[in-house]
Protein backbone atom coordinates (compact mmCIF):
# COMPACT_ATOMS: atom_id res chain seq x y z
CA UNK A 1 284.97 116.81 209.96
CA UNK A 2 284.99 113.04 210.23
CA UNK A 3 284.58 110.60 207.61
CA UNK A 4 280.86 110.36 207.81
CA UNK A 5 280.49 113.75 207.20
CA UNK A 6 282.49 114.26 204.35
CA UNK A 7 280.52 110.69 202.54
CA UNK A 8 277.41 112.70 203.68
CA UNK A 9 278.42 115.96 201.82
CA UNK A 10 279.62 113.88 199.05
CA UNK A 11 276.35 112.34 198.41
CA UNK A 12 274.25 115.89 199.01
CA UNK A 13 276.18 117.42 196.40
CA UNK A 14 275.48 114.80 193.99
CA UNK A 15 271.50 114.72 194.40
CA UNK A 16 271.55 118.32 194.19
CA UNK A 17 272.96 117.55 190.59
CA UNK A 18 270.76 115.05 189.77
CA UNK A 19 267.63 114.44 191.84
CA UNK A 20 267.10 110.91 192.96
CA UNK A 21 269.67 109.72 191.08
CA UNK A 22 271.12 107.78 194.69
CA UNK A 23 267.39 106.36 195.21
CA UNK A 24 268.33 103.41 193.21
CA UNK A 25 271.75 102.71 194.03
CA UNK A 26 272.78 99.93 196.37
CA UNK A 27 275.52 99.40 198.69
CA UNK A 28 278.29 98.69 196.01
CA UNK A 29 277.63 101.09 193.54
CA UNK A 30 277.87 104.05 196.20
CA UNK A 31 280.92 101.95 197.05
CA UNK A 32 282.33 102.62 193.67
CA UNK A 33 281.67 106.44 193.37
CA UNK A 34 285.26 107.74 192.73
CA UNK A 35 284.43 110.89 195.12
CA UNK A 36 283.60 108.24 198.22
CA UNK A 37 286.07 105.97 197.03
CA UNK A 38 288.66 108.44 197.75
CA UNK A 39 287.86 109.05 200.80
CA UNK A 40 286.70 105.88 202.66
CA UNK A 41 290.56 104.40 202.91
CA UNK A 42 289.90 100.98 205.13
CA UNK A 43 286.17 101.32 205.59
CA UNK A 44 282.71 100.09 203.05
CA UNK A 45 279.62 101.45 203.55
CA UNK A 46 276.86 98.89 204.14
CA UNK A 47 273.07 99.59 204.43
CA UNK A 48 273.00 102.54 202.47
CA UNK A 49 269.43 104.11 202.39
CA UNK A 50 268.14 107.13 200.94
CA UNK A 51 265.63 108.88 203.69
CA UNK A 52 262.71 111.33 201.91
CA UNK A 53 259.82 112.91 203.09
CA UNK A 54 257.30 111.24 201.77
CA UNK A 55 254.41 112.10 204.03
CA UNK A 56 251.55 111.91 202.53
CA UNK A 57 247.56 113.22 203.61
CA UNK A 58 244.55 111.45 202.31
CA UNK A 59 242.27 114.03 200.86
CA UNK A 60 238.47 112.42 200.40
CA UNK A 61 239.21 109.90 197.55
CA UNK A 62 242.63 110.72 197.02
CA UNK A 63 245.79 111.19 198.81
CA UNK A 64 248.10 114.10 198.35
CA UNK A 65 251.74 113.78 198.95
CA UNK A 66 253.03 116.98 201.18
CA UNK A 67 256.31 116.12 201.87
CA UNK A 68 256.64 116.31 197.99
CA UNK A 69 259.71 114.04 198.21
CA UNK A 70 262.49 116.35 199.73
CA UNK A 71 265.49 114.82 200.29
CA UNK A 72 265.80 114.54 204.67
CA UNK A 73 269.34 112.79 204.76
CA UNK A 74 271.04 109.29 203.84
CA UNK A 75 272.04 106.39 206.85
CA UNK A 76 274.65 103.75 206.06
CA UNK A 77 277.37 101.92 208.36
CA UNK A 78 280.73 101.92 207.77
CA UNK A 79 282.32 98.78 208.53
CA UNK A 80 285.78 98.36 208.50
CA UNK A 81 287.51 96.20 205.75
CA UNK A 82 289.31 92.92 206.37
């Protein structure tokens, strides 16, 4: 398992704690998460993004969300530190 993977699992196990708690968070606060920090040795995570399904339908006068926000995955770089 490679480094991405294990930030990847990091970061599923934490939504599953608390939903949407990493939809806010930018690229130096998931920097900071002890878990990650551990981990990430000479690299830092740049253009973190949260990716949901948000699809939505428009129903008449209304639109309905289907995709009722499930979480799909998370993209980021890692860059290596100087």
């Amino acid at each position: 398992m490679d480094i991405d993977d294990k930030i990847r699992d990091i970061l599923h196990s934490l939504d599953s704690k608390n939903p949407g708690c990493l939809d806010l968070l930018d690229d130096n606060a998931i920097n900071n998460i002890p878990e990650i920090k551990a981990i990430r040795y000479k690299w830092h995570i740049r253009d973190f993004k949260v990716n949901r399904d948000n699809e939505t339908i428009i129903i008449r006068d209304y639109t309905k969300n289907i995709g009722c926000n499930k979480l799909k995955g998370f993209s980021f770089k890692l860059i290596p530190k100087i």
